[in-house]
Every structure is written in structure tokens, then in C-alpha cells.
Protein backbone atom coordinates (compact mmCIF):
# COMPACT_ATOMS: atom_id res chain seq x y z
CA UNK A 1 0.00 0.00 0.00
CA UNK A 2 1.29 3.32 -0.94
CA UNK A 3 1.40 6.36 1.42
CA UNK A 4 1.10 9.68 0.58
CA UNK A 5 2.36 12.79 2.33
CA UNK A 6 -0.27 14.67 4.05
CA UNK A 7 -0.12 18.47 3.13
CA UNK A 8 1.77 21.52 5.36
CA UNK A 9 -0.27 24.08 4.74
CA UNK A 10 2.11 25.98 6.65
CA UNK A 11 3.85 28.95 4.63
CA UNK A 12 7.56 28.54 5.05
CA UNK A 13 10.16 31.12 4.08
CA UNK A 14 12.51 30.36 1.12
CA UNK A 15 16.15 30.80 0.54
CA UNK A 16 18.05 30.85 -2.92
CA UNK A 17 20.98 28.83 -3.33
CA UNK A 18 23.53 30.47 -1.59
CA UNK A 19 21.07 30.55 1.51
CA UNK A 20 20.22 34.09 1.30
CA UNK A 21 16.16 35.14 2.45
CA UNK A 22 16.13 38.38 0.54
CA UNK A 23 16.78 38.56 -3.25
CA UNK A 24 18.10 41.65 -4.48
CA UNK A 25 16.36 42.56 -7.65
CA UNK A 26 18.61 42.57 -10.68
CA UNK A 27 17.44 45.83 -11.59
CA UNK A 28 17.14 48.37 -8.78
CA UNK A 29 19.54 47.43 -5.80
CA UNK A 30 17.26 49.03 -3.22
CA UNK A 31 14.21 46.39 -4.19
CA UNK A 32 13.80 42.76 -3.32
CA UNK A 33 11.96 40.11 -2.48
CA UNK A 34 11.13 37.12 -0.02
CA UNK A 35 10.19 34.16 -1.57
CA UNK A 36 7.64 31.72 0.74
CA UNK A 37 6.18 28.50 0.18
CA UNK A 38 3.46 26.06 0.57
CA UNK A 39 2.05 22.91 0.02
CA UNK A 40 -1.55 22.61 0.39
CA UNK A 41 -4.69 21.08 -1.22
CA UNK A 42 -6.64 23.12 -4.03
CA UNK A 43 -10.25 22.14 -5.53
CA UNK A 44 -10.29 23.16 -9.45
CA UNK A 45 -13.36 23.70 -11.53
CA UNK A 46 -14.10 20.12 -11.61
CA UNK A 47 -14.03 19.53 -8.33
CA UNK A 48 -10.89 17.37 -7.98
CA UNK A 49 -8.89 17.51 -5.52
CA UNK A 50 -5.33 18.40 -5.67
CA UNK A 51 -1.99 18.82 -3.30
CA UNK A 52 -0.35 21.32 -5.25
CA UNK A 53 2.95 23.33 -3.99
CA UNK A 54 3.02 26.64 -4.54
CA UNK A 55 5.10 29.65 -4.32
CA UNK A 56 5.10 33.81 -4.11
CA UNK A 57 7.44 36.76 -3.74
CA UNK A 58 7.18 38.99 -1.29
CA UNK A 59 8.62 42.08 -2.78
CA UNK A 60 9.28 45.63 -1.01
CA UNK A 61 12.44 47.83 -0.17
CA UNK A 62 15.39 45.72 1.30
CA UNK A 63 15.47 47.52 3.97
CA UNK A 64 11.71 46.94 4.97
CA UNK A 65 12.39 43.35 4.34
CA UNK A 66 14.75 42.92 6.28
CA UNK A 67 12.68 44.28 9.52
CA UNK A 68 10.66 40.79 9.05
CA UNK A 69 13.75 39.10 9.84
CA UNK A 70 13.04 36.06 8.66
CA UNK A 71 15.17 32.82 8.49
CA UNK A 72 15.29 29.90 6.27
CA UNK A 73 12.97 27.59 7.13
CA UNK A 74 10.77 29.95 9.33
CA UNK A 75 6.91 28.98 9.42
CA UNK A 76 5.28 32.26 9.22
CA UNK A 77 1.26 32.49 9.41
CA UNK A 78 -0.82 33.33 5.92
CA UNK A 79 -1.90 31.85 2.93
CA UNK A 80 -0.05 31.22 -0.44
CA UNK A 81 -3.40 31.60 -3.40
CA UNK A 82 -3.64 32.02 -6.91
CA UNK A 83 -5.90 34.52 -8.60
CA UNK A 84 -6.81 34.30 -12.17
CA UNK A 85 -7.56 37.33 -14.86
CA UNK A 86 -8.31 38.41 -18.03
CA UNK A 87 -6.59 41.44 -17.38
CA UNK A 88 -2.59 40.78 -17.19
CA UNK A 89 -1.10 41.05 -13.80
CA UNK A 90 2.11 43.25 -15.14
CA UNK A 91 1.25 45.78 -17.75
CA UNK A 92 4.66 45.92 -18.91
CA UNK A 93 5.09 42.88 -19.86
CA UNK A 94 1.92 40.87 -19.96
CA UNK A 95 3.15 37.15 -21.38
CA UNK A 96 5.01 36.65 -17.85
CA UNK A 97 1.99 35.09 -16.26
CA UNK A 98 -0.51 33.39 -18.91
CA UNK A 99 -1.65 30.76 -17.41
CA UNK A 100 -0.39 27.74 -19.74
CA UNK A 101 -1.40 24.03 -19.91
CA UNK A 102 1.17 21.98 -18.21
CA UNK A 103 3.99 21.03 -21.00
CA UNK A 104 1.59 21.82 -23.97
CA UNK A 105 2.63 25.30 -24.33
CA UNK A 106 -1.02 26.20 -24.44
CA UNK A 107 -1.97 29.35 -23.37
CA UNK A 108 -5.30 28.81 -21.11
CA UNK A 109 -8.15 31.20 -22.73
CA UNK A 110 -11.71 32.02 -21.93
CA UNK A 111 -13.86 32.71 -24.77
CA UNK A 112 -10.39 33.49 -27.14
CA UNK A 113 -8.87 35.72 -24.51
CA UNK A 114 -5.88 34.57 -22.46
CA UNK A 115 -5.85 33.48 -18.65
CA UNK A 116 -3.08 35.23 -16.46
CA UNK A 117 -2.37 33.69 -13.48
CA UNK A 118 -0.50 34.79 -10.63
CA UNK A 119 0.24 33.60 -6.95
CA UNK A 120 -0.14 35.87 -3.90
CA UNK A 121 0.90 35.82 -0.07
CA UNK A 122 -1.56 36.74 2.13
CA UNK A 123 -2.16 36.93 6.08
CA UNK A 124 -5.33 36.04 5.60
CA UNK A 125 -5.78 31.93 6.28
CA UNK A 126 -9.40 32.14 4.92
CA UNK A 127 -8.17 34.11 1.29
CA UNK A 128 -9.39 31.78 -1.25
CA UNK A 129 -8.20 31.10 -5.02
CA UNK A 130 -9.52 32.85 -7.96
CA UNK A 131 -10.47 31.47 -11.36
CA UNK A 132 -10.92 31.56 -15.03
CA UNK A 133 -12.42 28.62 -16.12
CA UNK A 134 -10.86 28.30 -19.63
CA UNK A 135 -12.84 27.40 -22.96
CA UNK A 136 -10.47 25.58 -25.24
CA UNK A 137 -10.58 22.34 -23.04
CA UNK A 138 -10.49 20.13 -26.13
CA UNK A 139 -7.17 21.61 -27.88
CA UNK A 140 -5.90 21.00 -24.39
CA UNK A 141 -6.90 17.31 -24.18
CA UNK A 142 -5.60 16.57 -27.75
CA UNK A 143 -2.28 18.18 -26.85
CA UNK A 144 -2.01 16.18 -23.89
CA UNK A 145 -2.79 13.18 -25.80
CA UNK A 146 -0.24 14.13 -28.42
CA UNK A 147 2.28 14.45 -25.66
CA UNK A 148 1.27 10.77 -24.46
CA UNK A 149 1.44 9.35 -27.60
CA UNK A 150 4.81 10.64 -28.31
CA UNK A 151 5.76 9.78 -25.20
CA UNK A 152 5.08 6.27 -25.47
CA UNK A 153 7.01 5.75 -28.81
CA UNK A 154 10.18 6.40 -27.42
């Protein structure tokens, strides 16, 4: 019998490789960000149930960031959810979140426009997710067949 492992649903702080909390943007030293993460179960338009692990930034001023002072590791309280749009999240450039079926490459549309998705930290433990429920279902389904298929001859 095969177990599975249950989900955190605890937010914990994130590090990048060289074990540092705050990540200097590559842009404007004074900006940053604090990644967090959590693993927790999500209910999609289907109703299935899912244990999905997400992430978000946390971006501000290095300086405010660093007045959290978090560690790596550290289980802070909050929420990790996605919200879903027609509108695009960043105006400057909008293709950084469309939401895209797994490794189709298909952009996720409603009704021919495209999905953005985007994932948010939040103190609030009773936020919930926010969707798009997407109309091209089908081109999805024979993609991911395609992929299968392919998949299988090698």
C-alpha cells in the first residue's frame, strides 16, 4: 500500500541557493523580495482535488524586508493563493503570467482571450483562489494526448 504525504499548509520562508532570504532585484539594488512557500490542497473547476505546492514573492524595499527578519525555514502564518484574470497582472510585460497548460505550451483562454495567473501571499488563512475557467478544453486534451502518444514511442 502506498502512502502519501499529508499536506503543510504551513507557509515557510525560502532561501536561494547560496542561503540568502532576501533577493536583491537585478534591476534596482534598493528592491527585493522574499520568496515563501506552501504545500496545500486546491479544488479546481471540476471539483478534484489536488496537493499542489506553490510559491510567491514577497517584494518591497530591502530595507523593509529585512525588519521581518526572517530565516530559512521559518513557518510564518498566511496563505499562499492564486488569482486568475483576463486582465494581465504586469502591464509591462503581460506574457510573464498566462496561465499555460502543463507542458503543452497552451496558453489557457476564456472565450479566445488569455488566462493570467498569478500567486499571492496573504495573512489572511481564509483568502481563497480565484479562477478563469478556460474554454479551449479540447485543444488542451488533444495536446495532452499528443504528448502521451509521443511519449510512449520512445
Amino acid at each position: 500500500m502506498e502512502t502519501t504525504k499529508k499536506p503543510t499548509t504551513k507557509v515557510i520562508v525560502s532561501s536561494d541557493e547560496a542561503g540568502n532570504v532576501i533577493i536583491p532585484s537585478p534591476n534596482n539594488k534598493e528592491w527585493g523580495c522574499i520568496r515563501v512557500i506552501q504545500n496545500r490542497m486546491t479544488t479546481d473547476e471540476n471539483g478534484f482535488v489536488r496537493r499542489v505546492n506553490l510559491s510567491a514573492l514577497r517584494p518591497g524595499l530591502i530595507e523593509d524586508l529585512k525588519c521581518f527578519g526572517y530565516e530559512k525555514g521559518q513557518v510564518i502564518e498566511g496563505k499562499i493563493i492564486f488569482k486568475e484574470s483576463l486582465t494581465p497582472f504586469d502591464k509591462k510585460n503581460p506574457d510573464r503570467d498566462l496561465k499555460v497548460a502543463g507542458e503543452t505550451g497552451i496558453t489557457c483562454v476564456q472565450d479566445g482571450a488569455p488566462i493570467y495567473r498569478k500567486n499571492f501571499y496573504t495573512e489572511d488563512e481564509k483568502a481563497i483562489d480565484v479562477t478563469c475557467a478556460h474554454t479551449n478544453k479540447e485543444e488542451i486534451k488533444a495536446a495532452f494526448a499528443a504528448l502521451k502518444a509521443s511519449s510512449a514511442k520512445l
